[in-house]
C-alpha atoms as a PDB file:
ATOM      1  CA  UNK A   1     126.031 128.290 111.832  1.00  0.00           C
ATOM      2  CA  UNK A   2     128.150 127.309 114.517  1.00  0.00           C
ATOM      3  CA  UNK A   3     131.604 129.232 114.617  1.00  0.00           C
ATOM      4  CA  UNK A   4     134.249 130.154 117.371  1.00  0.00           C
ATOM      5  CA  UNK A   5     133.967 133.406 118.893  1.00  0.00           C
ATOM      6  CA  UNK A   6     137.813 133.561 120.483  1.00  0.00           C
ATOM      7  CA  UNK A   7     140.588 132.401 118.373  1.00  0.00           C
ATOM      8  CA  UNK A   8     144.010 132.004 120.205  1.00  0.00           C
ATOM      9  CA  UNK A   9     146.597 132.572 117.282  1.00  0.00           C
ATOM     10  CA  UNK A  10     149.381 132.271 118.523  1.00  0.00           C
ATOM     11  CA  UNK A  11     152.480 132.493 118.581  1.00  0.00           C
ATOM     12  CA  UNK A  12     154.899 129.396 118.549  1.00  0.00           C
ATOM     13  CA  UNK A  13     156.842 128.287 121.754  1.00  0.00           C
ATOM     14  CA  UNK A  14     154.362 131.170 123.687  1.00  0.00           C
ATOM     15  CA  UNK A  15     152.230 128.399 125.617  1.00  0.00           C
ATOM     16  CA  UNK A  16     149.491 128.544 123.195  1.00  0.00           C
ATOM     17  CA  UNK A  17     148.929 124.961 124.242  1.00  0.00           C
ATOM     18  CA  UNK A  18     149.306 125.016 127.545  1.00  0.00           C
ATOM     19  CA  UNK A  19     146.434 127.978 127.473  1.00  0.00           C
ATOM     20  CA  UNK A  20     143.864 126.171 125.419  1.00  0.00           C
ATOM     21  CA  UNK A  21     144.035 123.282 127.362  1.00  0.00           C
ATOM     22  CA  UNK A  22     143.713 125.649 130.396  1.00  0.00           C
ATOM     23  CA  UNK A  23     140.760 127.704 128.857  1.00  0.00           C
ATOM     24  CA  UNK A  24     139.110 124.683 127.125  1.00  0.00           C
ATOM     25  CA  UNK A  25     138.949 122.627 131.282  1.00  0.00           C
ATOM     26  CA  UNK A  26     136.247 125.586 131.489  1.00  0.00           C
ATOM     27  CA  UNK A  27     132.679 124.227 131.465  1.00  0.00           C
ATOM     28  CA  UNK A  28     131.706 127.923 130.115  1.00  0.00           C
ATOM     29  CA  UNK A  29     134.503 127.084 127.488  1.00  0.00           C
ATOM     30  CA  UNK A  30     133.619 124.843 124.322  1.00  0.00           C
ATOM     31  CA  UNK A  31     136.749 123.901 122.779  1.00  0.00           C
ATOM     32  CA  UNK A  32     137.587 122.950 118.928  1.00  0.00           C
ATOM     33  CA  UNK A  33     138.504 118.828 118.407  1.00  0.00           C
ATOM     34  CA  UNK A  34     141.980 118.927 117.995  1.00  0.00           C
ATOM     35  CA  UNK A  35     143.585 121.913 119.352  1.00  0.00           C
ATOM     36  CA  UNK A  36     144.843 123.048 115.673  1.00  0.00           C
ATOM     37  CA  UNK A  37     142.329 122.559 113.688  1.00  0.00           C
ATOM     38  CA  UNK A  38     144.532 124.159 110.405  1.00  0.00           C
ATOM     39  CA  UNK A  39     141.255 124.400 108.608  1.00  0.00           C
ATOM     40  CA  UNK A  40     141.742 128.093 108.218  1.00  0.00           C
ATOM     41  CA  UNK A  41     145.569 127.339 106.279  1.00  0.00           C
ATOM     42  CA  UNK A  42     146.118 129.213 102.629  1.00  0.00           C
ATOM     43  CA  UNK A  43     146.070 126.658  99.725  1.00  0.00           C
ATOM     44  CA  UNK A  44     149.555 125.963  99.550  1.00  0.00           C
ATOM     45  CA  UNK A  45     151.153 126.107 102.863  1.00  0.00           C
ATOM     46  CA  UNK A  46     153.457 122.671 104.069  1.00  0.00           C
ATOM     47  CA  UNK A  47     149.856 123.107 106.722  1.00  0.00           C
ATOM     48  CA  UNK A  48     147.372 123.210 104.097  1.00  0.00           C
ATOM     49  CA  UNK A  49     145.401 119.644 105.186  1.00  0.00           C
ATOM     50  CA  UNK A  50     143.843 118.696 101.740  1.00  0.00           C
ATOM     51  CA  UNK A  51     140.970 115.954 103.234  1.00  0.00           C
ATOM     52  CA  UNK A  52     139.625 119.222 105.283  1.00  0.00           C
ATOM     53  CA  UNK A  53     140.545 122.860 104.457  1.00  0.00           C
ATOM     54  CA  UNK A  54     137.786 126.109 104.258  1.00  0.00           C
ATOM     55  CA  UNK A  55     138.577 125.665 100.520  1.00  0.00           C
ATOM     56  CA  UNK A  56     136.755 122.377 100.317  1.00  0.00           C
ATOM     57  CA  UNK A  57     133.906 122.357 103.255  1.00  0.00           C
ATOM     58  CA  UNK A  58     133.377 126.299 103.893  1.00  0.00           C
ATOM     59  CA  UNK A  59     131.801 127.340 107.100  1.00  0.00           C
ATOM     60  CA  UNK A  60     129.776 124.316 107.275  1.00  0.00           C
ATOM     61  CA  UNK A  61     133.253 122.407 107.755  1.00  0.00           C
ATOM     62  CA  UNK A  62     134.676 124.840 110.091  1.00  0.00           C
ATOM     63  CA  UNK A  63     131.356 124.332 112.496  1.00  0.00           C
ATOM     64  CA  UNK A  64     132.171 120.808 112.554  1.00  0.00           C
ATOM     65  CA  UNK A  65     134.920 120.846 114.597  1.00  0.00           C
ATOM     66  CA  UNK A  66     132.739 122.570 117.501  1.00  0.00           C
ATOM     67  CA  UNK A  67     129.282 121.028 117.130  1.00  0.00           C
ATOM     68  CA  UNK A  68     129.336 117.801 118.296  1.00  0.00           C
ATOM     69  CA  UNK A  69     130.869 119.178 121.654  1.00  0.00           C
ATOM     70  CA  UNK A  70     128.689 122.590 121.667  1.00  0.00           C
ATOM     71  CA  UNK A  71     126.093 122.455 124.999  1.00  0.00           C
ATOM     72  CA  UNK A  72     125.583 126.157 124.895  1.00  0.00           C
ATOM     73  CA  UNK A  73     128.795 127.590 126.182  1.00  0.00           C
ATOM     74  CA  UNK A  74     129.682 131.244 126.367  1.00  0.00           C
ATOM     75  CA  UNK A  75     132.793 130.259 124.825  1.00  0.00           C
ATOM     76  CA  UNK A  76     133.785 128.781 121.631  1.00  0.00           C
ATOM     77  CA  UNK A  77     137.471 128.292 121.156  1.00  0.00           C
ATOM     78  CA  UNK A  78     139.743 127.644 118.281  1.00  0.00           C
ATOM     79  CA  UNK A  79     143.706 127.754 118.364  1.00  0.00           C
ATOM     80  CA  UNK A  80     145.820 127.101 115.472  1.00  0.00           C
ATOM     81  CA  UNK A  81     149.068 129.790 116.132  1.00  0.00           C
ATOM     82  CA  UNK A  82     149.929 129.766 112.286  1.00  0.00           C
ATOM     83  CA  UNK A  83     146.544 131.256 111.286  1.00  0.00           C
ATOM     84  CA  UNK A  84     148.798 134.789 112.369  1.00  0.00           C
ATOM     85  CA  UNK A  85     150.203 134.413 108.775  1.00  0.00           C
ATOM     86  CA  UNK A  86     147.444 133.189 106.763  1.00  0.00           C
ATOM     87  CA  UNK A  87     145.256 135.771 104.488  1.00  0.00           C
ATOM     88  CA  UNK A  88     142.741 132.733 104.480  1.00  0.00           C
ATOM     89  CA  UNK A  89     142.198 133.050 108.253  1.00  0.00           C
ATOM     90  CA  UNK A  90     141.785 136.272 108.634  1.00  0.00           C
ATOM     91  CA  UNK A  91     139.182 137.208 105.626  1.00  0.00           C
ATOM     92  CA  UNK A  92     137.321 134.043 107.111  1.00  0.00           C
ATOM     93  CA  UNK A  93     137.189 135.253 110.238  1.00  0.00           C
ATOM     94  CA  UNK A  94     136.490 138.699 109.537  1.00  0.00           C
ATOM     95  CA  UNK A  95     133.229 137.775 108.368  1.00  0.00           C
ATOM     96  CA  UNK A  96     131.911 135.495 110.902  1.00  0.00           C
ATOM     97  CA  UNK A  97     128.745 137.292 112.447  1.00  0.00           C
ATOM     98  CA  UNK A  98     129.467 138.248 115.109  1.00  0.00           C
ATOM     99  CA  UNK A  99     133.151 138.325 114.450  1.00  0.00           C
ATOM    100  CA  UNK A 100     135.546 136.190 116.797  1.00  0.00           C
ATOM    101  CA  UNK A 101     137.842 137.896 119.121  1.00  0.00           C
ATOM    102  CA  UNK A 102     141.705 136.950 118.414  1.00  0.00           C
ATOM    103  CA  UNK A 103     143.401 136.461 121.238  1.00  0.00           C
ATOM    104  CA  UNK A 104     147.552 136.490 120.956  1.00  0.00           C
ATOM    105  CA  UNK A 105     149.794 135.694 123.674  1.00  0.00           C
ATOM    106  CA  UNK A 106     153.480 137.077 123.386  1.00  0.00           C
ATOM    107  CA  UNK A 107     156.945 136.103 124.649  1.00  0.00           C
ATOM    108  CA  UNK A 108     159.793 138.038 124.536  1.00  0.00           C
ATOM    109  CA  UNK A 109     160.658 137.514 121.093  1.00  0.00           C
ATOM    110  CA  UNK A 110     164.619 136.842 121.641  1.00  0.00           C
ATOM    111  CA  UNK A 111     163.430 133.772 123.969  1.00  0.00           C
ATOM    112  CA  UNK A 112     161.001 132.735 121.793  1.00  0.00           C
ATOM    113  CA  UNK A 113     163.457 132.811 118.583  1.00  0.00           C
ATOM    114  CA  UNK A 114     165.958 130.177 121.128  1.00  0.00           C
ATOM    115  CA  UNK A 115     162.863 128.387 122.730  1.00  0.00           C
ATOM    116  CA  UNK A 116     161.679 127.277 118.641  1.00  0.00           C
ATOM    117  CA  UNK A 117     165.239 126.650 117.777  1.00  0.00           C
ATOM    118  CA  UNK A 118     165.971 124.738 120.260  1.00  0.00           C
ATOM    119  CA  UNK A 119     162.452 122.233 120.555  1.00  0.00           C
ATOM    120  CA  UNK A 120     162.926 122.306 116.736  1.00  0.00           C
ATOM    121  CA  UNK A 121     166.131 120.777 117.206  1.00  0.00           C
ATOM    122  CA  UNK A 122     166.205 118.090 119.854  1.00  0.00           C
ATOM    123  CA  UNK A 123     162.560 117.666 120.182  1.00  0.00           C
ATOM    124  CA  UNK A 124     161.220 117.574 116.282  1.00  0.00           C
ATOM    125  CA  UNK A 125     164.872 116.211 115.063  1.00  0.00           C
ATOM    126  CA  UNK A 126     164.887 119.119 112.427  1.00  0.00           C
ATOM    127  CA  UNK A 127     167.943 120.778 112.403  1.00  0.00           C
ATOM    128  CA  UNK A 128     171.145 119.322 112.700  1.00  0.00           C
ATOM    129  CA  UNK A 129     172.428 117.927 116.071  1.00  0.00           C
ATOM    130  CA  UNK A 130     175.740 120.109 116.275  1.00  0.00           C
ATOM    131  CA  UNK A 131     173.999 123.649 115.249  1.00  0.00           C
ATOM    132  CA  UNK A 132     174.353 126.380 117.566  1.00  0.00           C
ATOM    133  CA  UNK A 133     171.862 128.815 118.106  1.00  0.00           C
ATOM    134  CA  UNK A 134     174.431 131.411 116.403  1.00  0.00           C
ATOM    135  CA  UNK A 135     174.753 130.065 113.578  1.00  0.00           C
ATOM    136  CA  UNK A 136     170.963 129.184 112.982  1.00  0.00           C
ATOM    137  CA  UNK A 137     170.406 133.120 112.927  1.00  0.00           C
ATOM    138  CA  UNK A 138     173.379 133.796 110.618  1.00  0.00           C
ATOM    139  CA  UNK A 139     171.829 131.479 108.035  1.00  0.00           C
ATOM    140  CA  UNK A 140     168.797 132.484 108.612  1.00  0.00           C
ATOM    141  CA  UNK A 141     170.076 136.081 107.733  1.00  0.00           C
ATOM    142  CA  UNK A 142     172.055 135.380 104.521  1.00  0.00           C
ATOM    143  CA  UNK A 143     170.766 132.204 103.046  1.00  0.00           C
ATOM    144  CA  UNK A 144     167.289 132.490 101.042  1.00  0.00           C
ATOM    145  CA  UNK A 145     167.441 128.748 100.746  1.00  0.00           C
ATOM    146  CA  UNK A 146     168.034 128.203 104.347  1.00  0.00           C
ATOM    147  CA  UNK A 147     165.084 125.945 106.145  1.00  0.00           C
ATOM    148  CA  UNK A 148     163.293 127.023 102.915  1.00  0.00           C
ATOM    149  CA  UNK A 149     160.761 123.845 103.009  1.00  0.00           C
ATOM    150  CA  UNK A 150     160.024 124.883 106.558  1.00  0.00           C
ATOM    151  CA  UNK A 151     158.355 128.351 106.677  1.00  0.00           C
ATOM    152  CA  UNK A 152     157.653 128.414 110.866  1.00  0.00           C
ATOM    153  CA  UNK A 153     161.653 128.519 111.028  1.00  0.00           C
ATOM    154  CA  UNK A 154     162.668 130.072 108.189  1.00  0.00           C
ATOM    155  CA  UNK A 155     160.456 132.807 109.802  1.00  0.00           C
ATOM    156  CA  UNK A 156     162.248 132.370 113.479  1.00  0.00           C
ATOM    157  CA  UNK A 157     163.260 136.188 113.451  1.00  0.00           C
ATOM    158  CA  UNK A 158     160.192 137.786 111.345  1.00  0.00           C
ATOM    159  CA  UNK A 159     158.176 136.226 113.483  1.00  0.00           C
ATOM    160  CA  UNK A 160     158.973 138.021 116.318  1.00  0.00           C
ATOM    161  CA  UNK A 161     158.334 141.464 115.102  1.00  0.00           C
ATOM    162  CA  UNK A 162     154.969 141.216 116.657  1.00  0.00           C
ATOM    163  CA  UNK A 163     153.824 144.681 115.730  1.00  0.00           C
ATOM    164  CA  UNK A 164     153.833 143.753 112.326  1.00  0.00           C
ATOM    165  CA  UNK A 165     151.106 140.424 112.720  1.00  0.00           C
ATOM    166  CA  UNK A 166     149.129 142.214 115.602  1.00  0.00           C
ATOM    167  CA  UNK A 167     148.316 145.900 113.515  1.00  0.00           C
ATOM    168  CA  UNK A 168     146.716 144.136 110.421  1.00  0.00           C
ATOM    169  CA  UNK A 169     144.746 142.080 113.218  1.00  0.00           C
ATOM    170  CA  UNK A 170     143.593 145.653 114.200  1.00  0.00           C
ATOM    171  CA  UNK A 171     143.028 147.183 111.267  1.00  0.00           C
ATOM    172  CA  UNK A 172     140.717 144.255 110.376  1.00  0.00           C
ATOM    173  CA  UNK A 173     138.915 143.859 114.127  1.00  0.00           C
ATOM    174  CA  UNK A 174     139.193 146.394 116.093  1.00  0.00           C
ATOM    175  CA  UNK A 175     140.629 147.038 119.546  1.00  0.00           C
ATOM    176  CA  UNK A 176     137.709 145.853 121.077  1.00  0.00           C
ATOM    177  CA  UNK A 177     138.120 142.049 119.118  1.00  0.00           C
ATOM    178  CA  UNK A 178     141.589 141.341 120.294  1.00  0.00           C
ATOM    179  CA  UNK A 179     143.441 140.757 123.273  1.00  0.00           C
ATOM    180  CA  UNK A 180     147.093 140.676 124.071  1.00  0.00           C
ATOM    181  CA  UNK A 181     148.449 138.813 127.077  1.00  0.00           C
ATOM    182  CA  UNK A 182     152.149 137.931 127.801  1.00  0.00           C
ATOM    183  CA  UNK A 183     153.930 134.338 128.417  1.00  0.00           C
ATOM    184  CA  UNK A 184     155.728 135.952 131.423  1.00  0.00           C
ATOM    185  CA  UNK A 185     152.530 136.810 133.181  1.00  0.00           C
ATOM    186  CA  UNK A 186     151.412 133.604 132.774  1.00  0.00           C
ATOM    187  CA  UNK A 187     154.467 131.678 134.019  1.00  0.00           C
ATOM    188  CA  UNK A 188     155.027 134.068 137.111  1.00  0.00           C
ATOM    189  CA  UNK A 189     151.489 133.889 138.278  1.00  0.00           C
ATOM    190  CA  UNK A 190     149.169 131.507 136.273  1.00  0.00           C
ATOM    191  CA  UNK A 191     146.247 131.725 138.651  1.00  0.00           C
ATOM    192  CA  UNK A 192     146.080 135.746 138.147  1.00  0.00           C
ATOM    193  CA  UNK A 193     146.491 135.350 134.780  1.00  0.00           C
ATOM    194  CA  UNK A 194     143.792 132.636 134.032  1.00  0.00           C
ATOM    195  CA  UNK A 195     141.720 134.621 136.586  1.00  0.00           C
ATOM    196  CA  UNK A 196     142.267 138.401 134.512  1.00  0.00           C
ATOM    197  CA  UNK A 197     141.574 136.354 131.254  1.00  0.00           C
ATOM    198  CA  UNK A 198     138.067 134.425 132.756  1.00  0.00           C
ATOM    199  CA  UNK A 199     137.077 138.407 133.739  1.00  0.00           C
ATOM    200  CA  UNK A 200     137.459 139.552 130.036  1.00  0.00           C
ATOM    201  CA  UNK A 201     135.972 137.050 128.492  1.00  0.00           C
ATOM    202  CA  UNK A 202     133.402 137.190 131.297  1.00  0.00           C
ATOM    203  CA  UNK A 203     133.472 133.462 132.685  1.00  0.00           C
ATOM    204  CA  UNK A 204     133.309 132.155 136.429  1.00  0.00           C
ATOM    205  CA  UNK A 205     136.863 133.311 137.325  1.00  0.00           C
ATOM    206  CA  UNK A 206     137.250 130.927 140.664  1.00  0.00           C
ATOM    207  CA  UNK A 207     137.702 127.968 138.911  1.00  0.00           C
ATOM    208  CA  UNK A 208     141.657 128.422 138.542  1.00  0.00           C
ATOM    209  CA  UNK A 209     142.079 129.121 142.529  1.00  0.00           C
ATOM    210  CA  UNK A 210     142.380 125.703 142.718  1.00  0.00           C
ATOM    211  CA  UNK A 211     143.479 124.296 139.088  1.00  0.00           C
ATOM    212  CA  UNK A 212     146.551 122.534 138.411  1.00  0.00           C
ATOM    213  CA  UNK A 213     148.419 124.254 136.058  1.00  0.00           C
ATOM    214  CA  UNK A 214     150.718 121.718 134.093  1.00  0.00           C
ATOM    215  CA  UNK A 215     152.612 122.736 131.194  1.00  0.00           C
ATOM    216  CA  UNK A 216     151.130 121.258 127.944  1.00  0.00           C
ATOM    217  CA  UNK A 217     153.227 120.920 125.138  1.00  0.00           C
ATOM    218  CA  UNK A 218     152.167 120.159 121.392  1.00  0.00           C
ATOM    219  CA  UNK A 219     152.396 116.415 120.580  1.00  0.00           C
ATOM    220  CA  UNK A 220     155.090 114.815 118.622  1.00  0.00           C
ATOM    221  CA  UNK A 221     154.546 112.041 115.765  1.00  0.00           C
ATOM    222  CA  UNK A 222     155.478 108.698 117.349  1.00  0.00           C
ATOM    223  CA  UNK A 223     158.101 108.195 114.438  1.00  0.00           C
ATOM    224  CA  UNK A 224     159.579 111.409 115.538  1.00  0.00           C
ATOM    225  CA  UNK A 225     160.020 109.886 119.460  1.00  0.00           C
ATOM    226  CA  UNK A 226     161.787 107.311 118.183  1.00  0.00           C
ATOM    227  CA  UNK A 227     164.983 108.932 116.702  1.00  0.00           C
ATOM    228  CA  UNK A 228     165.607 111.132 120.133  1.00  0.00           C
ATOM    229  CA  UNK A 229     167.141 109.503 122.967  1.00  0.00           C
ATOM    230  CA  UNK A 230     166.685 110.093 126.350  1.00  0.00           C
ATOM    231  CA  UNK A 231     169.712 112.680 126.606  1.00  0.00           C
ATOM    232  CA  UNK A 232     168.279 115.241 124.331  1.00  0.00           C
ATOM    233  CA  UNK A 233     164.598 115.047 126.162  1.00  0.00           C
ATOM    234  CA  UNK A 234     166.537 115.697 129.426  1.00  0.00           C
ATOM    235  CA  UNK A 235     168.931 118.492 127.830  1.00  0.00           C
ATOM    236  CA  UNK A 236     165.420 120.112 126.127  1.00  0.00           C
ATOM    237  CA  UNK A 237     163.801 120.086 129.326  1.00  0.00           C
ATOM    238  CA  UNK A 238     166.538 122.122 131.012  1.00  0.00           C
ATOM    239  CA  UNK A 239     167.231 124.223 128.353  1.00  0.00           C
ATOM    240  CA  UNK A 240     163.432 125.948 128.424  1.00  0.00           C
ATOM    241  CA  UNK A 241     164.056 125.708 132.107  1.00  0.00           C
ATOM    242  CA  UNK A 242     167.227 127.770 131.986  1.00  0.00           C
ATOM    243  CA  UNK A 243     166.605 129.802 128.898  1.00  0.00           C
ATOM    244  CA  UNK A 244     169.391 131.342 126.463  1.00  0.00           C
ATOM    245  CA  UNK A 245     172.185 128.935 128.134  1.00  0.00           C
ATOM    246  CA  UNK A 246     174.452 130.107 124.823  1.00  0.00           C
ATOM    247  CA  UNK A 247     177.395 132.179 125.519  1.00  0.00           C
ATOM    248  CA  UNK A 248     177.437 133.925 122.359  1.00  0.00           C
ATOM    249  CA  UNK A 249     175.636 136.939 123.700  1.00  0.00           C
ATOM    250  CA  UNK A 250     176.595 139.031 120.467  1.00  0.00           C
ATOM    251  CA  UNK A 251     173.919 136.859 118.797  1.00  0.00           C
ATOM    252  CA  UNK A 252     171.194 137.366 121.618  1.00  0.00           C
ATOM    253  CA  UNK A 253     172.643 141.021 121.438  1.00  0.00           C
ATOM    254  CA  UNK A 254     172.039 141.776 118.088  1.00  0.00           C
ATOM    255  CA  UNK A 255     168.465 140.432 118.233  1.00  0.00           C
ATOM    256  CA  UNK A 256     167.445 142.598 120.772  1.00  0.00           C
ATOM    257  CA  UNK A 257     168.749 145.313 118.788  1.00  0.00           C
ATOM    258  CA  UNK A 258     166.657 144.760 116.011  1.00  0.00           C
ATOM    259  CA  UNK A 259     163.595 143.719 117.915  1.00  0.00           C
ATOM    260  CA  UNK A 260     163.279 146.739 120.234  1.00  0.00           C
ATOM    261  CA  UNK A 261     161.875 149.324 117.453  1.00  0.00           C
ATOM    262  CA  UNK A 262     158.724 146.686 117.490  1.00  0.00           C
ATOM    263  CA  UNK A 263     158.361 146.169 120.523  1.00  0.00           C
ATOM    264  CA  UNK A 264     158.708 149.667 121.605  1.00  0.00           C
ATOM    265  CA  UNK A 265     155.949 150.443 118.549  1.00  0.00           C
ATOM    266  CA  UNK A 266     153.706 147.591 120.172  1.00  0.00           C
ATOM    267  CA  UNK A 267     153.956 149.003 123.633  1.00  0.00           C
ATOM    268  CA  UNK A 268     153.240 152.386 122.677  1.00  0.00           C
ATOM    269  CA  UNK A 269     150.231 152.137 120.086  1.00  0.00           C
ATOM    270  CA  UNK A 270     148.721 148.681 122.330  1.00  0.00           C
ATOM    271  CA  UNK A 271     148.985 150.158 125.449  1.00  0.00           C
ATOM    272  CA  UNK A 272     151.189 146.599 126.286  1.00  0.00           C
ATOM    273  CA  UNK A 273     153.743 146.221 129.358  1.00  0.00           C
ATOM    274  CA  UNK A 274     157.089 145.262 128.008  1.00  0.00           C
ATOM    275  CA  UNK A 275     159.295 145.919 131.195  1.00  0.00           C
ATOM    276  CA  UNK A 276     159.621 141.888 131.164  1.00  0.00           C
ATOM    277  CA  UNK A 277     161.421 141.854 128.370  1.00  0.00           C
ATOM    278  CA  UNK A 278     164.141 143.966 128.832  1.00  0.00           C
END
């Protein structure tokens, strides 16, 4: 039964669009319909899609979202970045024969926490339009009820403790079923980094000398459009341009703080290259 073999998981605001549509312009590269798919959501979840869930179709469903595209690729791809969080995902993927590998791409996880505030707020329309970045993490910290409905930000600062996501992803797969890549290598040099990802997953490599890389962003519901004016795009656009613009550094301070044990633990038992972080 048809299945994907690589699964990019994530995480939010760390390109996971822009590198599915890069991966899925290879012809050795079948990609999913729909980029996130959510099939592989727990029962429950605000992302749980009722009219077609694992729960509902099973494997056959799953395959459906490959097979009318499938021409014998080497590569079958699937990206849905919340399936990092889901118990559903993982046991289903665990015991796909021959098991997928999971791909994650990182960010430094202080940017990342800004980059998600920040789209959430003048791109979605889901926080309020006078919030500072500040004050988001300080609810975030004392308020249980805070963004409560809304688990992806709720989660802004959990979800950056990497370490924690990528280990059970080990446990479960093995080293040699998972790749870790960084959002910095892939902005500072996107043809070595498309061209170092086509060697591991052993695909014709030359294609990206000549690609154009374009950054690809998720896209927002029409209704959603509506309600932001052309100020905010403009202001959202320069603020992932010129990243952590706040001058509140105590906030961006105290974030480091408490994400450098986990990063330090992911660098040292995953072998990965943190330097652009600090």
């Amino acid at each position: 039964m048809l299945h994907p073999n690589l699964v990019l998981v994530g995480f939010p605001k760390c390109v996971t669009t822009s590198l599915f549509c890069y991966l899925a312009d290879h012809p050795e590269v079948c990609s999913s319909i729909g980029k996130e798919t959510y099939f592989l959501m727990d029962k429950g979840h605000p992302l749980f899609t009722k009219k077609k869930n694992y729960i509902k179709s099973g494997l056959e469903g799953y395959g459906s979202f490959f097979s009318r595209r499938y021409n014998k690729e080497k590569i079958i791809l699937e990206s849905t970045p919340d399936y990092f969080y889901q118990k559903t995902a993982f046991v289903v993927l665990q015991s796909l024969i021959p098991q997928p590998t999971i791909l994650f791409i990182l960010r430094n996880p202080v940017e990342r926490a800004y980059s998600l505030f920040q789209f959430a707020k003048n791109k979605l329309a889901q926080l309020p339009k006078n919030l500072t970045f500040p004050v988001f993490i300080k609810n975030i910290r004392i308020s249980k009820d805070f963004l409560a409905n809304r688990p992806v930000l709720r989660n802004t600062i959990e979800h950056g403790k990497y370490i924690n996501y990528v280990r059970p992803c080990y446990e479960n797969f093995g080293k040699n079923k998972m790749l870790i890549l960084l959002f910095e290598d892939m902005r500072d040099n996107p043809i070595e980094f498309m061209k170092r990802l086509s060697i591991s997953l052993s695909i014709e490599q030359n294609l990206y000398n000549n690609y154009v890389f374009e950054i690809r962003k998720p896209k927002v519901p029409t209704t959603v459009r509506l309600l932001l004016s052309k100020i905010f795009n403009s202001l959202y656009l320069r603020w992932n341009k010129n990243n952590l613009v706040e001058k509140d550094m105590r906030s961006f301070q105290s974030l480091r703080n408490e994400y450098q044990p986990f990063n330090e633990e992911l660098s040292k038992i995953f072998n990965v290259n943190i330097s652009p972080w600090i």
